[in-house]
N, C-alpha and C. Protein backbone atom coordinates (compact mmCIF):
# COMPACT_ATOMS: atom_id res chain seq x y z
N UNK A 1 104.07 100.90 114.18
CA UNK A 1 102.75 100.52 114.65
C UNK A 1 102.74 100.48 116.17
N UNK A 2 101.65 100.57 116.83
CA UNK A 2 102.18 101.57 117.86
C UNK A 2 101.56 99.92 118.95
N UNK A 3 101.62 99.40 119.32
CA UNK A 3 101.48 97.57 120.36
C UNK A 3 99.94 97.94 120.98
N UNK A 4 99.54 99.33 121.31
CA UNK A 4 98.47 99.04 122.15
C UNK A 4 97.40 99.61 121.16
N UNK A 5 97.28 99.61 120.12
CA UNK A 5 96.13 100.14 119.05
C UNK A 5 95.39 98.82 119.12
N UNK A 6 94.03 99.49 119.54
CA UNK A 6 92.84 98.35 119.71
C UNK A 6 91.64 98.39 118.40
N UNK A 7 91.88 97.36 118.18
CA UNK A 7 90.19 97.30 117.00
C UNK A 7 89.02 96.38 117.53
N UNK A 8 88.06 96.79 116.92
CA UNK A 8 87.08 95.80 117.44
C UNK A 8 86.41 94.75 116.71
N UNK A 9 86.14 93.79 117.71
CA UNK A 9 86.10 92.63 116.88
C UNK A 9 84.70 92.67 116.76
N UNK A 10 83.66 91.99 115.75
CA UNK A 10 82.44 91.81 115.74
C UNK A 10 81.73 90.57 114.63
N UNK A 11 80.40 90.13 114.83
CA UNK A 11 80.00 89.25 114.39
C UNK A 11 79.85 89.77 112.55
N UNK A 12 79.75 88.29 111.84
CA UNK A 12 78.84 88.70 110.74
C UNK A 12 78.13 90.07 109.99
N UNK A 13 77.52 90.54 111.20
CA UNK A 13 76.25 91.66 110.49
C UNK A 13 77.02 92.69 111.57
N UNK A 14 78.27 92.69 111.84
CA UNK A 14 79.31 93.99 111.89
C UNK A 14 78.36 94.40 113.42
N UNK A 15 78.12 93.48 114.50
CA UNK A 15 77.78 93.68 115.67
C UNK A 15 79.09 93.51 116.41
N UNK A 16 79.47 94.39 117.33
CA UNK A 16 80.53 94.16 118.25
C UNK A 16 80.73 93.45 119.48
N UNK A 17 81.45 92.98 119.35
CA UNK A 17 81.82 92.01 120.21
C UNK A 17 82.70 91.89 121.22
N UNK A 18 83.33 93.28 121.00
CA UNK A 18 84.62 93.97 122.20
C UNK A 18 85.76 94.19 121.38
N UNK A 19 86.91 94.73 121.99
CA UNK A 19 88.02 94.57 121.25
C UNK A 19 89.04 93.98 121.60
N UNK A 20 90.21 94.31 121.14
CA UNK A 20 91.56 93.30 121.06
C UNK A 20 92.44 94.46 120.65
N UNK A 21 93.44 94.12 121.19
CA UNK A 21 94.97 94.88 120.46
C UNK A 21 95.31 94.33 119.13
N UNK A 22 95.25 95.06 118.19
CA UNK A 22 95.47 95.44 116.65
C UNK A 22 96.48 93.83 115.79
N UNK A 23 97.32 93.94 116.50
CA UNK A 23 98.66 92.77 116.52
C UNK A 23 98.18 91.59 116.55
N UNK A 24 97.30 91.88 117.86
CA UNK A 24 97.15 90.12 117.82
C UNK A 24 95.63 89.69 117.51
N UNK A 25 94.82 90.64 117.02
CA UNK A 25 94.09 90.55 116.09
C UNK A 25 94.25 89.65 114.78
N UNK A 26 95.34 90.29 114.14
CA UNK A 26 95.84 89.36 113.23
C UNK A 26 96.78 88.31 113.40
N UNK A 27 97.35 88.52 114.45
CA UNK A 27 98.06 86.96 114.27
C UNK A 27 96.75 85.83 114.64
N UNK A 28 95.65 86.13 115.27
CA UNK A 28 94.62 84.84 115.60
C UNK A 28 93.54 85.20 114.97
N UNK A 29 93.91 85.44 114.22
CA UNK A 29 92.37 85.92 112.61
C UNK A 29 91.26 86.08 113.33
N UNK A 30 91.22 86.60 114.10
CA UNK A 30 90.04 86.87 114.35
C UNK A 30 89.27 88.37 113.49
N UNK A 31 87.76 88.13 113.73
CA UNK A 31 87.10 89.16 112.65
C UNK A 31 86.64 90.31 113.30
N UNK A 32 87.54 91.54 112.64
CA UNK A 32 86.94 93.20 113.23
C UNK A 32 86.83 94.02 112.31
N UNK A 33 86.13 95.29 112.78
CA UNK A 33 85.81 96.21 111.20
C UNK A 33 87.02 96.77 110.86
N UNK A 34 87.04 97.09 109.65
CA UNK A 34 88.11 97.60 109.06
C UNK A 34 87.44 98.84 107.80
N UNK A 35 88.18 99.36 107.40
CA UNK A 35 87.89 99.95 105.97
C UNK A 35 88.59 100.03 104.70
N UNK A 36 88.32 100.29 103.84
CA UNK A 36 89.17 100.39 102.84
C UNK A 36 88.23 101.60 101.64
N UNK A 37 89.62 102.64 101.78
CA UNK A 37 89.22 103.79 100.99
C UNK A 37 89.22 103.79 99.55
N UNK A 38 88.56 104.23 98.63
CA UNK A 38 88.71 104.18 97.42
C UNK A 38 88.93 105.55 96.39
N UNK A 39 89.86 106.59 96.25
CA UNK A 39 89.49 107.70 95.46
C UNK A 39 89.46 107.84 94.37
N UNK A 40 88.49 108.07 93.76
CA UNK A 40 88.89 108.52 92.05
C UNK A 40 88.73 109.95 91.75
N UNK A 41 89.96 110.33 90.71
CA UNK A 41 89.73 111.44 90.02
C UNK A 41 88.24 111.43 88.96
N UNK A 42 88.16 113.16 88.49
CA UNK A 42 87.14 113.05 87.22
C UNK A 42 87.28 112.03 86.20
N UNK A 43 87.94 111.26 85.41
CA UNK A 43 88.56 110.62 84.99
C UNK A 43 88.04 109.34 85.00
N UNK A 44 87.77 108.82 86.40
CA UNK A 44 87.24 107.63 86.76
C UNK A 44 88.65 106.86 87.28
N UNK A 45 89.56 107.31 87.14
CA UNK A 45 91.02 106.76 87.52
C UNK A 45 90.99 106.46 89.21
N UNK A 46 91.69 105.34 89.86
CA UNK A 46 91.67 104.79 90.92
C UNK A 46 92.85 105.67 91.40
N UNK A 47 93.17 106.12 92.77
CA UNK A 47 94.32 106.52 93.45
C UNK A 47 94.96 105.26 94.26
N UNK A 48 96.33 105.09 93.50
CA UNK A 48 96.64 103.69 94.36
C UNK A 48 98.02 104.24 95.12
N UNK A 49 98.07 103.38 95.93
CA UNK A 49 99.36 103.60 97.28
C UNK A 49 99.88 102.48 97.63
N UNK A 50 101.35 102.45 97.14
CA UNK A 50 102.16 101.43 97.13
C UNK A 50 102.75 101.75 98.82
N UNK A 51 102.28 100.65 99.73
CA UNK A 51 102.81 100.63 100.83
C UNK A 51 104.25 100.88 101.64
N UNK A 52 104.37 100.99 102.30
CA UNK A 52 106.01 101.21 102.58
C UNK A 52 106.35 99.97 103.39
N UNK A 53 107.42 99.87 102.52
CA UNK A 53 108.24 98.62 102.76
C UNK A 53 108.50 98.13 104.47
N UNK A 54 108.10 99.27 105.29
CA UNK A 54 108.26 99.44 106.66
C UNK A 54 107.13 98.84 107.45
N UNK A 55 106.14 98.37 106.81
CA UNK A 55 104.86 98.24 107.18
C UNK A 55 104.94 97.03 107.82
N UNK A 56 103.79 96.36 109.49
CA UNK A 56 104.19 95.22 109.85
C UNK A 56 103.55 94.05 108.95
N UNK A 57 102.73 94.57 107.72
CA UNK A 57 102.36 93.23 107.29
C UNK A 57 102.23 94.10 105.74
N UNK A 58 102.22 93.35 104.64
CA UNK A 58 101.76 93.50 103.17
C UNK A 58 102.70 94.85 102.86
N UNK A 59 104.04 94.88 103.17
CA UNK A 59 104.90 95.82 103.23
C UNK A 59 105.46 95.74 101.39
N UNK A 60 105.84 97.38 100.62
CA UNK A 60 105.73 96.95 99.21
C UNK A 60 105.22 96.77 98.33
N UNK A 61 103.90 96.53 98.68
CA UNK A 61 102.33 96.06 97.69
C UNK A 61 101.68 97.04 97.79
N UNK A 62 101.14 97.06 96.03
CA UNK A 62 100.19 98.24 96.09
C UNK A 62 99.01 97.70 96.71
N UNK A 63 98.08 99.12 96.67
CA UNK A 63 96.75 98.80 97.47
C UNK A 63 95.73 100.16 96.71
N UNK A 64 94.64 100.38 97.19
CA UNK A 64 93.73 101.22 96.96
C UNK A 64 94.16 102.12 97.85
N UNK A 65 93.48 103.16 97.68
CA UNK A 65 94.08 104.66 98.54
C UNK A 65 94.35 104.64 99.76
N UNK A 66 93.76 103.59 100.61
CA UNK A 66 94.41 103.83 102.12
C UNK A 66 93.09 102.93 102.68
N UNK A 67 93.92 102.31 103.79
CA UNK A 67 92.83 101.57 104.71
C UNK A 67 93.45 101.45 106.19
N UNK A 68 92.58 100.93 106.96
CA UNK A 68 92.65 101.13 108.41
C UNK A 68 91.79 100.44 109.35
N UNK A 69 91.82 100.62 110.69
CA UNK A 69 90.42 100.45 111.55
C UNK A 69 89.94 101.40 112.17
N UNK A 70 88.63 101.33 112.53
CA UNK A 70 88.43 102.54 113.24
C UNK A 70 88.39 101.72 114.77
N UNK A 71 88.54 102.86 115.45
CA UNK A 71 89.16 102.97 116.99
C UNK A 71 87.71 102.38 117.33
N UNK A 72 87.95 101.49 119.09
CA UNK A 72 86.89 101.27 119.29
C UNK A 72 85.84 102.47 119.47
N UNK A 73 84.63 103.01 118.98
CA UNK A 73 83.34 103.89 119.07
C UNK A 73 83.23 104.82 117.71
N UNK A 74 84.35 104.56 117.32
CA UNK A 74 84.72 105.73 116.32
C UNK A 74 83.45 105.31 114.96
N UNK A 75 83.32 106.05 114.30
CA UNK A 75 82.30 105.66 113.44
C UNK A 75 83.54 105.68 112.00
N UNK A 76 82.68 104.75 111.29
CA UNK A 76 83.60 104.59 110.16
C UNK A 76 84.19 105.12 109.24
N UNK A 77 83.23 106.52 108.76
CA UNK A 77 83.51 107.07 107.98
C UNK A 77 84.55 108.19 108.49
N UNK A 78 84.48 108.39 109.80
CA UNK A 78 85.26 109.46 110.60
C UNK A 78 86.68 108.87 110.41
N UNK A 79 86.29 107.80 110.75
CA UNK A 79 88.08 106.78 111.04
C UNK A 79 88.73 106.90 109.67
N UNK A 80 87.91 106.41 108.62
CA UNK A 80 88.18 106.52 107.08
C UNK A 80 88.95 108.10 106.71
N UNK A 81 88.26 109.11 106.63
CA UNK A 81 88.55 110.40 106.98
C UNK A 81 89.75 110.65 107.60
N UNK A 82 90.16 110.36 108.52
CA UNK A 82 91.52 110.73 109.31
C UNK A 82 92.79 109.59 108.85
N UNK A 83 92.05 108.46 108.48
CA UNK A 83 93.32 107.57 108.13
C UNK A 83 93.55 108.06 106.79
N UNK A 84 92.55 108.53 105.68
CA UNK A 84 93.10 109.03 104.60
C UNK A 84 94.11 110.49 104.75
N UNK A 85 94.05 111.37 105.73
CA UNK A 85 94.64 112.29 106.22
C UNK A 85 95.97 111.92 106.66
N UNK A 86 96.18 111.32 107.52
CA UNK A 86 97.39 110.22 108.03
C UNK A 86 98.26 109.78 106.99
N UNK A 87 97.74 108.91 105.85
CA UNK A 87 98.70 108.47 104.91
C UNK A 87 98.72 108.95 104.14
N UNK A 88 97.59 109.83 103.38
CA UNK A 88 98.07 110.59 101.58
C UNK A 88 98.21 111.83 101.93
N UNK A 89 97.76 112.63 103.31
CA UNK A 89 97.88 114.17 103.13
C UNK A 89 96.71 114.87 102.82
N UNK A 90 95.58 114.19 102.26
CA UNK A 90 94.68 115.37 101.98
C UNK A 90 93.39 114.77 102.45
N UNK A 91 92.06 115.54 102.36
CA UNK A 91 91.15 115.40 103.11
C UNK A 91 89.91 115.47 101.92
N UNK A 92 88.69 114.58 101.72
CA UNK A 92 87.74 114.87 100.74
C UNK A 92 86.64 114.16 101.40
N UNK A 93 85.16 114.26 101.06
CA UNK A 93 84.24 114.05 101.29
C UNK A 93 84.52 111.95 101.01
N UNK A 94 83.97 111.33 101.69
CA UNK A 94 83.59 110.02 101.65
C UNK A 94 82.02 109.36 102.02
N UNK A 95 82.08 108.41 101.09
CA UNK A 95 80.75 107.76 100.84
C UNK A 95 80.63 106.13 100.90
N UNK A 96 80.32 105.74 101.98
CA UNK A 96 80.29 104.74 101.93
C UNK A 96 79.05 103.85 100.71
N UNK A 97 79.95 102.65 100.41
CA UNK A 97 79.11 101.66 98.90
C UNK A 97 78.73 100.45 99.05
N UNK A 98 79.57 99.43 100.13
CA UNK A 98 79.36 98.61 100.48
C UNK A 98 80.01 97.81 101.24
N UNK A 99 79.87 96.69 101.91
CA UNK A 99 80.93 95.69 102.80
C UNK A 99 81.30 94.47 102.93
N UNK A 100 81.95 93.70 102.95
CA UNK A 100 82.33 92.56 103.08
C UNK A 100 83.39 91.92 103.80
N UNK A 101 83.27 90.51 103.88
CA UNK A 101 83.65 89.97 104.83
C UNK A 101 85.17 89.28 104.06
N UNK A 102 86.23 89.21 104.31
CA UNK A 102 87.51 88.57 103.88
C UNK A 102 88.10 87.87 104.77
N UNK A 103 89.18 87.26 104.68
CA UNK A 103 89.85 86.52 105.44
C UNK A 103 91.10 85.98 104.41
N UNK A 104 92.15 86.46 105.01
CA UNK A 104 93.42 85.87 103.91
C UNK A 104 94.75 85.61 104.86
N UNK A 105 95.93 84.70 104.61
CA UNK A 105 96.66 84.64 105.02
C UNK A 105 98.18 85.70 104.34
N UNK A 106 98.65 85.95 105.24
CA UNK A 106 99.27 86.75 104.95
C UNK A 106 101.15 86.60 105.16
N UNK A 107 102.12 87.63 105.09
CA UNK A 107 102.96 87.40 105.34
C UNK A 107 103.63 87.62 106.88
N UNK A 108 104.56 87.12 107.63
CA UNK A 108 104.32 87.24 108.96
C UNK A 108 103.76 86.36 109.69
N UNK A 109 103.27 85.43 109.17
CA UNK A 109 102.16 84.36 110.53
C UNK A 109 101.15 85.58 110.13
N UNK A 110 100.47 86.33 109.67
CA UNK A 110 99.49 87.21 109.99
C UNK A 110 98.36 86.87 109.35
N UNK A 111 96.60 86.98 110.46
CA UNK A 111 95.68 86.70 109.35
C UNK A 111 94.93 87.70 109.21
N UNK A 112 94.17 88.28 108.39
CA UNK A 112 93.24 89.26 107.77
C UNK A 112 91.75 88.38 108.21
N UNK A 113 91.31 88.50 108.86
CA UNK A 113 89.84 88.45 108.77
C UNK A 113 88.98 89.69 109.02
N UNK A 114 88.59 90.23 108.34
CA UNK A 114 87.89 91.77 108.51
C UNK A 114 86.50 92.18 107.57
N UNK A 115 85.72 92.28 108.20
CA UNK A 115 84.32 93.45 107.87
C UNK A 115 85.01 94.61 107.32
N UNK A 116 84.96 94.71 106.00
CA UNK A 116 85.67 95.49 105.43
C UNK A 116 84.60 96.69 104.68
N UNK A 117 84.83 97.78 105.52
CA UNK A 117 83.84 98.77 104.70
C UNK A 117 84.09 99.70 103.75
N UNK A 118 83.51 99.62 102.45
CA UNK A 118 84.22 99.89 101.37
C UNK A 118 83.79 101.86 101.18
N UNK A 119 84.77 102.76 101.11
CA UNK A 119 84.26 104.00 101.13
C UNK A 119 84.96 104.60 99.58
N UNK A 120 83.91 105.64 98.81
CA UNK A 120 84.66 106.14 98.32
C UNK A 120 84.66 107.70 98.03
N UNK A 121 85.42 108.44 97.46
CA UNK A 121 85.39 109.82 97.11
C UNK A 121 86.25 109.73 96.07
N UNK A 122 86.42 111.51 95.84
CA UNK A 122 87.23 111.94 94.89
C UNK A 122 87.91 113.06 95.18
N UNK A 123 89.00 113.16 93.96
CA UNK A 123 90.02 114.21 94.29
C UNK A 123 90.96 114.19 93.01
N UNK A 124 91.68 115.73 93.27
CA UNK A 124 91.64 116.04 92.00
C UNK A 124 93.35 116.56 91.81
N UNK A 125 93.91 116.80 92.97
CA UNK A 125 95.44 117.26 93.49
C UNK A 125 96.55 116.07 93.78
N UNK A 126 97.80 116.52 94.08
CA UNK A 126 98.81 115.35 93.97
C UNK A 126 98.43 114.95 95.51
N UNK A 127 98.26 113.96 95.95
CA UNK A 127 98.68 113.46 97.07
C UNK A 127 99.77 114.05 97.93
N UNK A 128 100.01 114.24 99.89
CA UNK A 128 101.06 114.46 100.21
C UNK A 128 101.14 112.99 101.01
N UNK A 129 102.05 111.97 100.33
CA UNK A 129 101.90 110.73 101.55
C UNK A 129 102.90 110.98 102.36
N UNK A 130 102.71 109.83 103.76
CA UNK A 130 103.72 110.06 104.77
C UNK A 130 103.83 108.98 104.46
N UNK A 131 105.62 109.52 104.34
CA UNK A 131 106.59 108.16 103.79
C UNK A 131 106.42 107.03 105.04
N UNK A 132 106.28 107.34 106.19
CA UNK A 132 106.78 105.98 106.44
C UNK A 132 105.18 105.00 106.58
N UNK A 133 104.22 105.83 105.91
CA UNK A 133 102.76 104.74 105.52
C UNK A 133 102.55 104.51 104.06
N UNK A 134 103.35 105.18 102.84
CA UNK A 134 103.17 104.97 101.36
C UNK A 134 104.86 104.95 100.83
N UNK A 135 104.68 104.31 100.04
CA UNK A 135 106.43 104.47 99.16
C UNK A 135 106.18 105.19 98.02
N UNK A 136 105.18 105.36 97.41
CA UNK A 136 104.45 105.71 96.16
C UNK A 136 103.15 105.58 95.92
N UNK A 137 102.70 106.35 94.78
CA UNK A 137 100.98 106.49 94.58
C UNK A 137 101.52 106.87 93.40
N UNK A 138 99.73 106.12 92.33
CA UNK A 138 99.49 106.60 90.72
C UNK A 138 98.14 106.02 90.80
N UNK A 139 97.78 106.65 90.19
CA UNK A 139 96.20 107.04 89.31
C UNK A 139 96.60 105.85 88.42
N UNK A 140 95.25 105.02 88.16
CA UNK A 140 95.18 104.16 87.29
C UNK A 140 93.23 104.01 87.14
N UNK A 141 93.24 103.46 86.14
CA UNK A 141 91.71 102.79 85.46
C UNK A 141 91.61 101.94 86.11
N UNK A 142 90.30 101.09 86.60
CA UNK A 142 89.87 99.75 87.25
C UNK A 142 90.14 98.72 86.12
N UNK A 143 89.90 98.96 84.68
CA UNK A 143 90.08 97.78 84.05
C UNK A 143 91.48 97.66 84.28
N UNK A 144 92.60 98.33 83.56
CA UNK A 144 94.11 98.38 83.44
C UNK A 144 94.38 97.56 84.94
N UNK A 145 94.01 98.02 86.18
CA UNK A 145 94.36 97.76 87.22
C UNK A 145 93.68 96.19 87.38
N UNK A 146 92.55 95.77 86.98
CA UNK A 146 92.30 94.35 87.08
C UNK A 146 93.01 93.43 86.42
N UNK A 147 93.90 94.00 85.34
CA UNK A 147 94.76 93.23 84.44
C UNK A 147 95.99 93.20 84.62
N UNK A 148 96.28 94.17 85.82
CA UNK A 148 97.64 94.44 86.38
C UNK A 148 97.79 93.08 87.38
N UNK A 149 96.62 93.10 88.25
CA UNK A 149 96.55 91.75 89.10
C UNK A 149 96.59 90.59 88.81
N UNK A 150 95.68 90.60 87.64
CA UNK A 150 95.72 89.19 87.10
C UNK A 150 97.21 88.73 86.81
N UNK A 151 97.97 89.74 86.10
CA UNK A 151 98.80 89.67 85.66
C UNK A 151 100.21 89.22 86.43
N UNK A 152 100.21 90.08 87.52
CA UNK A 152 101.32 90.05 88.70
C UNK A 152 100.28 90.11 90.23
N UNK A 153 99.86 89.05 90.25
CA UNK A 153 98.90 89.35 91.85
C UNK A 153 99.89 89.50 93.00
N UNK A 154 101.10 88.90 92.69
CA UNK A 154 101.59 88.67 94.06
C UNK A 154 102.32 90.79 94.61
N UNK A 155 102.39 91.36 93.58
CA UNK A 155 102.89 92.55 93.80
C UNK A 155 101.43 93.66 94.60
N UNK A 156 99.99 92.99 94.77
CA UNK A 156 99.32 93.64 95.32
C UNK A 156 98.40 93.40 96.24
N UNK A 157 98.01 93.64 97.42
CA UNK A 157 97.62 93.42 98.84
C UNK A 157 96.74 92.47 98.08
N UNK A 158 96.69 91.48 99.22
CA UNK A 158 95.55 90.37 99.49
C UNK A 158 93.94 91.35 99.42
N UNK A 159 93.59 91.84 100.50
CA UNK A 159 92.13 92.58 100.31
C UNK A 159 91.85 93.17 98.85
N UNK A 160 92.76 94.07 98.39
CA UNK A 160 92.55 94.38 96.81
C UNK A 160 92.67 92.86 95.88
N UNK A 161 93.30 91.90 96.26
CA UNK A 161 92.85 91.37 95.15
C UNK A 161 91.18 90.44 95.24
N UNK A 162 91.18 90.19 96.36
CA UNK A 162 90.05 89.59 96.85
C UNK A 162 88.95 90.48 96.45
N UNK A 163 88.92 92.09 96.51
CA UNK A 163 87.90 92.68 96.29
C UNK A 163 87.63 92.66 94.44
N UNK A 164 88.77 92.73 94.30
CA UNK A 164 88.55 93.18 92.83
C UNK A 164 88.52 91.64 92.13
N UNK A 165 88.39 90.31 92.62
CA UNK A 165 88.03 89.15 92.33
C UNK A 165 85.98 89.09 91.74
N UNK A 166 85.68 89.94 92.42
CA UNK A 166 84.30 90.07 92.69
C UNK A 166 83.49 91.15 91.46
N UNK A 167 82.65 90.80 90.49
CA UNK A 167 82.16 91.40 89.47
C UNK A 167 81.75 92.32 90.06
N UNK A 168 80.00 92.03 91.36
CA UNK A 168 79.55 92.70 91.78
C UNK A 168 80.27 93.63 92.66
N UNK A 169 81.21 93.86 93.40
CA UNK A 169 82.09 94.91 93.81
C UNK A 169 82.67 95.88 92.50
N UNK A 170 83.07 95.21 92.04
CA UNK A 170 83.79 96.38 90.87
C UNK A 170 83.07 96.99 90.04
N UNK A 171 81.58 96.25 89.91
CA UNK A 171 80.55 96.65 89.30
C UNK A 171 80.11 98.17 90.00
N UNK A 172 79.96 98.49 91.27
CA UNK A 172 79.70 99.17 92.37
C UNK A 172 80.55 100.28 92.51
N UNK A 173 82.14 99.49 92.25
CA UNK A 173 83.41 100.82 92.51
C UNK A 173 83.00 101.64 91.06
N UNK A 174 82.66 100.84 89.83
CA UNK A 174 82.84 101.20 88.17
C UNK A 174 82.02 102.51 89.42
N UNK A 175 80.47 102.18 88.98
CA UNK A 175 79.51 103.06 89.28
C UNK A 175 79.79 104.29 90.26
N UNK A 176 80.58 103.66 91.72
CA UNK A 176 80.61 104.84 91.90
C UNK A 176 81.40 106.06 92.09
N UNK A 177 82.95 105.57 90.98
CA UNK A 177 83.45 106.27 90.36
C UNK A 177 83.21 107.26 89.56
N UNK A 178 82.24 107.13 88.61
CA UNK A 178 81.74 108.50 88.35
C UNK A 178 80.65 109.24 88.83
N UNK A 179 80.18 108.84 90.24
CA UNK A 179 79.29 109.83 91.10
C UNK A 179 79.77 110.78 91.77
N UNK A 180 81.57 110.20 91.96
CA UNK A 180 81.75 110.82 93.32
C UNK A 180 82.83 111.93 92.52
């Protein structure tokens, strides 16, 4: 992770407020946009990406297809777009569904507070991840995968479980899993 990667911080209704270096973003929870990608195959199956153990925070834990921030000006879906490029290798149309606000403690002294914008697409090929941003990826169902959490939460990122805590979110991913 590279010390001078800046995100930006912003109010409530995702107004900016300037930025901060990435690091210490999270160590003083403070709140900036973020994203979090979602892909499904025809299928309706989720693409998940088990982090690499190398990672400075939630290192090991699965997650949804890939997430990030976008650079300060960068627009979201662009940032979304290139960070899915960055960690799985391949490139597909994205659609943003909806957003929300989180905040979790983490491992590290680290806190998550983030405007989290939820994007999704689809795809239909193996993933190419770069090892040192994924350890592994598998296709799974949203139900199977809500029962995976329940089941073992501590094996999967804080933001995924927080999101998938939420009817009306998963209600949204169900749906727009088979649009995209």
């Amino acid at each position: 992770m590279s010390t001078t990667e800046q995100v930006t911080l912003v109010d409530g209704d995702d107004r900016p407020l300037g930025t901060m270096e990435k690091l210490q973003a999270h160590v003083e929870g403070r709140l900036h946009r973020a994203f979090s990608v979602f892909v499904f195959d025809r299928a309706g199956r989720l693409l998940l990406q088990r982090r690499s153990a190398g990672k400075y925070h939630s290192g090991g834990l699965w997650s949804n297809t890939c997430c990030g921030h976008p650079r300060p000006g960068e627009p979201v879906t662009e940032a979304a777009s290139r960070r899915l490029f960055e960690e799985m290798g391949f490139r597909t149309a994205l659609h943003p569904i909806f957003r929300f606000v989180y905040r979790a403690e983490l491992d590290s002294a680290m806190v998550e507070h983030e405007l989290d914008h939820v994007l999704v697409g689809s795809f239909e090929e193996r993933p190419s991840p770069e090892p040192a941003e994924v350890d592994a990826w598998k296709w799974m169902e949203l139900d199977l995968l809500r029962e995976a959490v329940a089941r073992e939460p501590q094996a999967f990122t804080a933001w995924l479980r927080i999101l998938l805590s939420d009817a009306g979110h998963v209600r949204a991913l169900a749906q727009a899993s088979g649009r995209v």
